[in-house]
Protein backbone atom coordinates (compact mmCIF):
# COMPACT_ATOMS: atom_id res chain seq x y z
CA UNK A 1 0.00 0.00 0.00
CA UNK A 2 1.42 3.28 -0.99
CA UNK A 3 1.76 5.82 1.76
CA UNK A 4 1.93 9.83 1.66
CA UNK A 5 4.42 11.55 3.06
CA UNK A 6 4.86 15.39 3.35
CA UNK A 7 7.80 17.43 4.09
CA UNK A 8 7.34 19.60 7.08
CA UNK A 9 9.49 22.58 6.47
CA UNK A 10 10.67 24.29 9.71
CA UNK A 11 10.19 21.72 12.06
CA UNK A 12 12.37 23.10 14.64
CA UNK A 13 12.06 26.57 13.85
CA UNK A 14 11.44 28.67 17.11
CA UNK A 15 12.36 25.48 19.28
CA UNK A 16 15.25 27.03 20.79
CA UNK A 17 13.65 30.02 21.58
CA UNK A 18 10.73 27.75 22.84
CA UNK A 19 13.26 26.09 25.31
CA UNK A 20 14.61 29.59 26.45
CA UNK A 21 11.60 31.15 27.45
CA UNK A 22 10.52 28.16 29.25
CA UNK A 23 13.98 27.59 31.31
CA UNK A 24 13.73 31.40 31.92
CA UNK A 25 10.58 31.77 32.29
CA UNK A 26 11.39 35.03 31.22
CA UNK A 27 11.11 36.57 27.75
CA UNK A 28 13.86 39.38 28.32
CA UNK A 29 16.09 36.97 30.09
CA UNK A 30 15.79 34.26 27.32
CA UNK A 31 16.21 36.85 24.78
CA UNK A 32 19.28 37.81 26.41
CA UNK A 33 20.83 34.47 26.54
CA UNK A 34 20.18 34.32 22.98
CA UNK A 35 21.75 37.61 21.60
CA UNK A 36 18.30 38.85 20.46
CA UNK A 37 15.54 41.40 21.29
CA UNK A 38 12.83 40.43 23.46
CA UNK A 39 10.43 41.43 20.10
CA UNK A 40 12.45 38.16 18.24
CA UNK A 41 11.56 35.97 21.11
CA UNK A 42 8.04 36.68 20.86
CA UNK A 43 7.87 37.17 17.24
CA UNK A 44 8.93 33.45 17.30
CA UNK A 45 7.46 31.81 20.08
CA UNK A 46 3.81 33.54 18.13
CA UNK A 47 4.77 31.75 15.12
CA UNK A 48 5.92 28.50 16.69
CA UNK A 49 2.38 28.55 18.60
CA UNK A 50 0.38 29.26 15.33
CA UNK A 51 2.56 26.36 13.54
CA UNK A 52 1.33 24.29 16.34
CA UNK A 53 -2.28 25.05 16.77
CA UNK A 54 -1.86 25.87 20.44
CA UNK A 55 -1.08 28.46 22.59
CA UNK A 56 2.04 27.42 24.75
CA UNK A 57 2.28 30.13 27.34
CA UNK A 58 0.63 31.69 29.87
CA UNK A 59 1.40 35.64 29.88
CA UNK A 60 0.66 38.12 32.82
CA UNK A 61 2.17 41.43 33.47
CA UNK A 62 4.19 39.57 36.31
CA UNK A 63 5.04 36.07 35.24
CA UNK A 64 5.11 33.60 32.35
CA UNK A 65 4.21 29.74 32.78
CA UNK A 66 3.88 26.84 30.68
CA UNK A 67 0.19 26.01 29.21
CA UNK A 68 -0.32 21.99 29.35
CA UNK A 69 0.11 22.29 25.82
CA UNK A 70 3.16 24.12 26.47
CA UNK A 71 4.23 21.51 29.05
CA UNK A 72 3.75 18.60 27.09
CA UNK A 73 5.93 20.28 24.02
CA UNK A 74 8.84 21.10 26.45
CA UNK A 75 8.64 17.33 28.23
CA UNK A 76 9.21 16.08 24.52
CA UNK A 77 11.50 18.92 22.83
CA UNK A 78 13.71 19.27 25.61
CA UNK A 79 15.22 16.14 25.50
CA UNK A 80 15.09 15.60 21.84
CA UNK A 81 16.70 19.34 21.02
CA UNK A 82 19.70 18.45 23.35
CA UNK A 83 20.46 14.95 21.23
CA UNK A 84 20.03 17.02 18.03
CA UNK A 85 22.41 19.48 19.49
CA UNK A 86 24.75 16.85 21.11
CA UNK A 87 24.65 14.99 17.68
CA UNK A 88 26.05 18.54 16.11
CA UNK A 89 29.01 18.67 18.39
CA UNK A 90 29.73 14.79 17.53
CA UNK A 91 29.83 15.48 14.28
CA UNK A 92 31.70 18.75 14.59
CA UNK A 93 34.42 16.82 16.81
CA UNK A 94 34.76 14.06 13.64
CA UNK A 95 35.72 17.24 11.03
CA UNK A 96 38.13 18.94 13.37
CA UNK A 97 40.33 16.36 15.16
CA UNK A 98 40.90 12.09 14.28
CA UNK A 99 38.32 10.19 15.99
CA UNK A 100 36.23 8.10 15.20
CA UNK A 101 35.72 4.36 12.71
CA UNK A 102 37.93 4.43 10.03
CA UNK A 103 37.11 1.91 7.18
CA UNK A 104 39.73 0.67 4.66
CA UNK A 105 39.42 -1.93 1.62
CA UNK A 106 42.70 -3.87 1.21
CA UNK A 107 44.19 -6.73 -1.06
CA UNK A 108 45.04 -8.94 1.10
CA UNK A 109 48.61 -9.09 -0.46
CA UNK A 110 49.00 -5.26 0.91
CA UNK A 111 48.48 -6.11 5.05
CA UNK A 112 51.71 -7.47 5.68
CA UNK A 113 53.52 -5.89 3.11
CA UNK A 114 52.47 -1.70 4.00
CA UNK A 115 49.92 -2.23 6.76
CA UNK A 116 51.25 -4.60 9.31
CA UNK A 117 54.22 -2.21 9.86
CA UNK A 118 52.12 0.75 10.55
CA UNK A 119 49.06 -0.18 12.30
CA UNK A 120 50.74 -0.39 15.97
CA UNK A 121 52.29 3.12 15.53
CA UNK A 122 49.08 4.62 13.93
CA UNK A 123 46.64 3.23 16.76
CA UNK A 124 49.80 4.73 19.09
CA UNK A 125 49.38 7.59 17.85
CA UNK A 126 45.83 8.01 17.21
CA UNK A 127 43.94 6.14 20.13
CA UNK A 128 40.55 7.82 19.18
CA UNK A 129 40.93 6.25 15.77
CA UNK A 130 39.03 3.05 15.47
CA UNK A 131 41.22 1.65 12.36
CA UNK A 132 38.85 -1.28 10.61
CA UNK A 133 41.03 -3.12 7.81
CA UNK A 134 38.45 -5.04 5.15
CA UNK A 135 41.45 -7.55 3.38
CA UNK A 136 39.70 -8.65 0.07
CA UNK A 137 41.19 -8.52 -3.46
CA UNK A 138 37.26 -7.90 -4.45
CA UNK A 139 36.91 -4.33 -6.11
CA UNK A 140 34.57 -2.18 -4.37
CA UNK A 141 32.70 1.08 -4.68
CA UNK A 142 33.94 2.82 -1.70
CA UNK A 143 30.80 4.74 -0.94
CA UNK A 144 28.00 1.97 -0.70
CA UNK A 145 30.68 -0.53 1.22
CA UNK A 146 31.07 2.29 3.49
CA UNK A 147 34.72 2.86 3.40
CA UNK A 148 36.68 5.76 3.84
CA UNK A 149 39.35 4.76 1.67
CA UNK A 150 41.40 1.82 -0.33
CA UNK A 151 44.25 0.11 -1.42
CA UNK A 152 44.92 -0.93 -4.89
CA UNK A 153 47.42 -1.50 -7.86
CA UNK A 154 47.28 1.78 -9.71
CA UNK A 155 46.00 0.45 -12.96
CA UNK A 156 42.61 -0.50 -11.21
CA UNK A 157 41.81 2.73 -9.30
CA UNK A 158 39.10 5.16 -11.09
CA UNK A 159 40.00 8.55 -12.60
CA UNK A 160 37.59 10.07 -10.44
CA UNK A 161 39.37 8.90 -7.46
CA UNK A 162 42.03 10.91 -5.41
CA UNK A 163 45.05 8.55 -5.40
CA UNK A 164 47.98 9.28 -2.96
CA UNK A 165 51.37 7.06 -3.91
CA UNK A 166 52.26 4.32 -1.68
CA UNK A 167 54.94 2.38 -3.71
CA UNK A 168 57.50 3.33 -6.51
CA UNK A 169 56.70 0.82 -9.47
CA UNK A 170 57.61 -2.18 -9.54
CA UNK A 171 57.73 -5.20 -11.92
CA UNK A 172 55.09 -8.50 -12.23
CA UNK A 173 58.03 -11.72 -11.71
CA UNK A 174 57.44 -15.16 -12.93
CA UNK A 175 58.53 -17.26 -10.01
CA UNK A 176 58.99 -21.52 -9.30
CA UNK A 177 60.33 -23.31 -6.08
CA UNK A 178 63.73 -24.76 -7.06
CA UNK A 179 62.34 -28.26 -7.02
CA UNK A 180 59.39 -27.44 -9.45
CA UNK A 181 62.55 -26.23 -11.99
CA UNK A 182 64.39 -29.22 -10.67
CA UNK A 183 61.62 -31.16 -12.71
CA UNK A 184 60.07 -29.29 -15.22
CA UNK A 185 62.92 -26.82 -16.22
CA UNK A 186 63.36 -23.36 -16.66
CA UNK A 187 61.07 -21.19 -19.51
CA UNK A 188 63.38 -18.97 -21.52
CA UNK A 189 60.38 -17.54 -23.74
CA UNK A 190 56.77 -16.82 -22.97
CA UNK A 191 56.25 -19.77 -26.12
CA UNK A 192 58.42 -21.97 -23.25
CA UNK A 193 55.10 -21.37 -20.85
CA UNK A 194 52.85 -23.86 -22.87
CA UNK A 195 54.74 -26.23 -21.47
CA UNK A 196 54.52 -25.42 -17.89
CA UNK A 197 51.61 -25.86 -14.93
CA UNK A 198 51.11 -22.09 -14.68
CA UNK A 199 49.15 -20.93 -11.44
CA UNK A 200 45.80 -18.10 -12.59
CA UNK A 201 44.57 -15.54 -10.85
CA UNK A 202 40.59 -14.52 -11.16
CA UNK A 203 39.93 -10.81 -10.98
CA UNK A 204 36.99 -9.77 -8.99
CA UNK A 205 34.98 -9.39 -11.84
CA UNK A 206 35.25 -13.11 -13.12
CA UNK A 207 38.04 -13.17 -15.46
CA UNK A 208 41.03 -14.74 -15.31
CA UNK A 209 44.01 -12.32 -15.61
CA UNK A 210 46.25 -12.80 -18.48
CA UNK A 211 49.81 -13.57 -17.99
CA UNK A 212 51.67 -10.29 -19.24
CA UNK A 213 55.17 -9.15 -20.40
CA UNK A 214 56.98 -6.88 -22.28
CA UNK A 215 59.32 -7.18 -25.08
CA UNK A 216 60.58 -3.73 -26.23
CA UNK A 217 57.17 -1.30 -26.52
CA UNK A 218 55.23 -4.30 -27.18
CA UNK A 219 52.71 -5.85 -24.97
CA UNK A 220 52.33 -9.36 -24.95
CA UNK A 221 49.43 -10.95 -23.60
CA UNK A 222 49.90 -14.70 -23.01
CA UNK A 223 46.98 -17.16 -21.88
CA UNK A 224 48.50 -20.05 -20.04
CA UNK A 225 46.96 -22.88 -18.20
CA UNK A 226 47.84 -24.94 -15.31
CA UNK A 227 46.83 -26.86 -11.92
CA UNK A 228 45.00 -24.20 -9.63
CA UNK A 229 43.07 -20.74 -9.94
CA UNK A 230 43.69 -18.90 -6.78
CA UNK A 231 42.18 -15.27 -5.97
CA UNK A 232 44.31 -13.50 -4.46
CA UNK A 233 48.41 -13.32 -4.33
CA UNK A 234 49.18 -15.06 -0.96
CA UNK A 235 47.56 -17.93 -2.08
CA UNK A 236 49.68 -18.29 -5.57
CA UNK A 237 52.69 -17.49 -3.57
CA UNK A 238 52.04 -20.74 -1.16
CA UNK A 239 51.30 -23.00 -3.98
CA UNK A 240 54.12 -21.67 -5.57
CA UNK A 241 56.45 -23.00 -2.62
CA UNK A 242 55.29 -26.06 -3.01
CA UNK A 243 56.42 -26.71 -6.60
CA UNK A 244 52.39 -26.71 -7.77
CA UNK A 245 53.54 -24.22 -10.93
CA UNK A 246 54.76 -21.32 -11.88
CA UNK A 247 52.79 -17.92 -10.79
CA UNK A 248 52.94 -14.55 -12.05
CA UNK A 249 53.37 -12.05 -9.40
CA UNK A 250 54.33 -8.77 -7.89
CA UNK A 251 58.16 -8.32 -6.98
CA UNK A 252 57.34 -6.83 -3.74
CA UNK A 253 55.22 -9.75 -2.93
CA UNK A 254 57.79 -12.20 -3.85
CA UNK A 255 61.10 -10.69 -2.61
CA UNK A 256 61.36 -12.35 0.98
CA UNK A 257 60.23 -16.16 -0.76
CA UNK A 258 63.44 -15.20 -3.22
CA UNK A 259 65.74 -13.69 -0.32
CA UNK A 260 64.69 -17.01 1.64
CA UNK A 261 65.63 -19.22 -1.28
CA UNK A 262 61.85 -20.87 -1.61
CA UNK A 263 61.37 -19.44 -5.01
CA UNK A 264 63.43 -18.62 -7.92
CA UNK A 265 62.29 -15.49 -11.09
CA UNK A 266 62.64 -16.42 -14.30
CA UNK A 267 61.93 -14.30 -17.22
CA UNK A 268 62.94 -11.02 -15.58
CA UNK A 269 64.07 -9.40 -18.95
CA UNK A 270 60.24 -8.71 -20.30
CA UNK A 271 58.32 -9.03 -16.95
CA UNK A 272 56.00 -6.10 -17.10
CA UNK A 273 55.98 -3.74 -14.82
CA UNK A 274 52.69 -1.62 -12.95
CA UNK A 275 52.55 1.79 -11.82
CA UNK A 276 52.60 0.78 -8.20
CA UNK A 277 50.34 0.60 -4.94
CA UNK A 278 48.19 3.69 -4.38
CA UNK A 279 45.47 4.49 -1.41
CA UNK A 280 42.18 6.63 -2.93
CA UNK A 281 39.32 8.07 -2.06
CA UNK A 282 36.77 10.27 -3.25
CA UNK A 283 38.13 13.27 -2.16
CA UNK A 284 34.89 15.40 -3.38
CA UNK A 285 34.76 17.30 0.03
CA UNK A 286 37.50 18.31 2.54
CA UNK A 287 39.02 14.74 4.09
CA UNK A 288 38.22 13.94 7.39
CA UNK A 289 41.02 14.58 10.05
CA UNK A 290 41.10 10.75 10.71
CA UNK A 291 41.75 9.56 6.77
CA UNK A 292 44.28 12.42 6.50
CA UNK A 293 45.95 11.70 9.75
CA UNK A 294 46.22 7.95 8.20
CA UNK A 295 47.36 9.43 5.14
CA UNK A 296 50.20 11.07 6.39
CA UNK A 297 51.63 8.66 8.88
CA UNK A 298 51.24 5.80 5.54
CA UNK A 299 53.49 8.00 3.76
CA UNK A 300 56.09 8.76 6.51
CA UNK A 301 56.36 5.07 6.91
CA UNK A 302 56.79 3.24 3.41
């Protein structure tokens, strides 16, 4: 069943006043505590009466005292004009200073790697800060997941989006354990590949992500195949170790498995290379304290 609504313009309009007059019980003395003339209080309280239907004072010569009517309005508006105001300062507080929940959508490649060495000094530093990290490889809109900001691979951020540098670029490396090359041998083209279980990724829209390189200023696109389809890095990485196939990664994401001697890069001379890891928002308004607080210690730290 379809309802009516109507929009009731100036709802609160002479409230405050209202509220005055009644604490006061005075219209000069309520004016005065409201940096108006005693003609503005009345002129109000008149047309917050007439708005209502009912009168809401009593007025003598000597004293002024609540109707029931009037009563009744001030046992209701009192207590819901102070939330209204208290819910003005709480939202004031968020826009001047960091406080409050502050949402972030992740890889889940990018927590250990940038996050996991900032998040005791941030919270340190900003104990009002609630810092909530969502780790998903998932693209999402920002606004409807409720987020204040992200984390992603510059290629897959918006244009619209305010993107702040995290990482330099860096290069996509094919890597193997030593005892899957031990086996199966080394590639030495991207032909070589065919020949090789080769470890997929599937992007958060459903595709599978191509295996890329570059040889000179061309682009080279090559669809391999192979034992497992993983969906996010971390994963490929572990089956990696374990000699299940070759994967296709980011360097910074491989370097401690090379430095550790559990995988080995092959290919190095055409990997293809990104633009790097970049946090964004919206940035359509001012940035709340809390995001640019986060900003800048993310930056002093990587």
């Amino acid at each position: 069943m379809k309802q009516n609504y109507t929009v009731r313009h100036g709802a609160l309009e002479g409230v405050e006043v209202f509220l005055a007059v009644a604490r006061r019980r005075n219209f000069r003395r309520a004016a005065a505590d409201l940096g108006v003339t005693p003609s503005a209080v009345s002129q109000a309280v008149r047309a917050l009466e007439a708005r209502i239907g009912a009168a809401l004072f009593v007025r003598t010569t000597r004293s002024v005292g609540l109707t029931e009517a009037g009563q009744r309005f001030l046992d209701r508006a009192g207590p819901a004009f102070e939330e209204i105001v208290a819910a003005g300062e709480a939202a004031r507080d968020v826009g001047q200073r960091p406080t409050g929940l502050l949402r972030l959508s992740v890889p889940r490649a990018v927590v250990p790697l940038i996050l996991e060495p900032v998040i005791a000094s941030f919270c340190q530093a900003y104990p009002e800060v609630e810092l909530e990290i969502a780790a998903s490889d998932e693209m999402v809109d920002l606004a409807t997941g409720g987020f204040d900001a992200g984390i992603r691979l510059g290629q897959f951020i918006a244009p619209d989006m305010v993107a702040v540098r995290l990482t330099p670029s860096f290069s996509f490396v094919v890597v193997g354990s030593p005892d899957y090359f031990e086996r199966h041998g080394r590639p030495e083209r991207v032909e070589d590949l065919r020949h090789h279980a080769c470890l997929r990724l599937r992007r958060s829209n459903g595709a599978l992500a191509p295996w890329t390189f570059v040889d000179g200023n061309e682009t080279i696109e090559a669809m391999v195949s192979g034992p497992l389809i993983a969906h996010d890095y971390p994963t490929m990485v572990g089956a990696a170790m374990r000699g299940i196939g070759l994967a296709q990664i980011p360097r910074p994401v491989a370097e401690a498995p090379i430095a550790q001697g559990k995988l080995e890069p092959v290919l190095d001379s055409i990997a293809a290379t990104t633009p790097g890891v970049f946090l964004y928002h919206p940035g359509k308004r001012q940035i709340l304290p809390k995001l640019r607080a986060f900003i800048d210690h993310l930056k002093s730290a990587v």
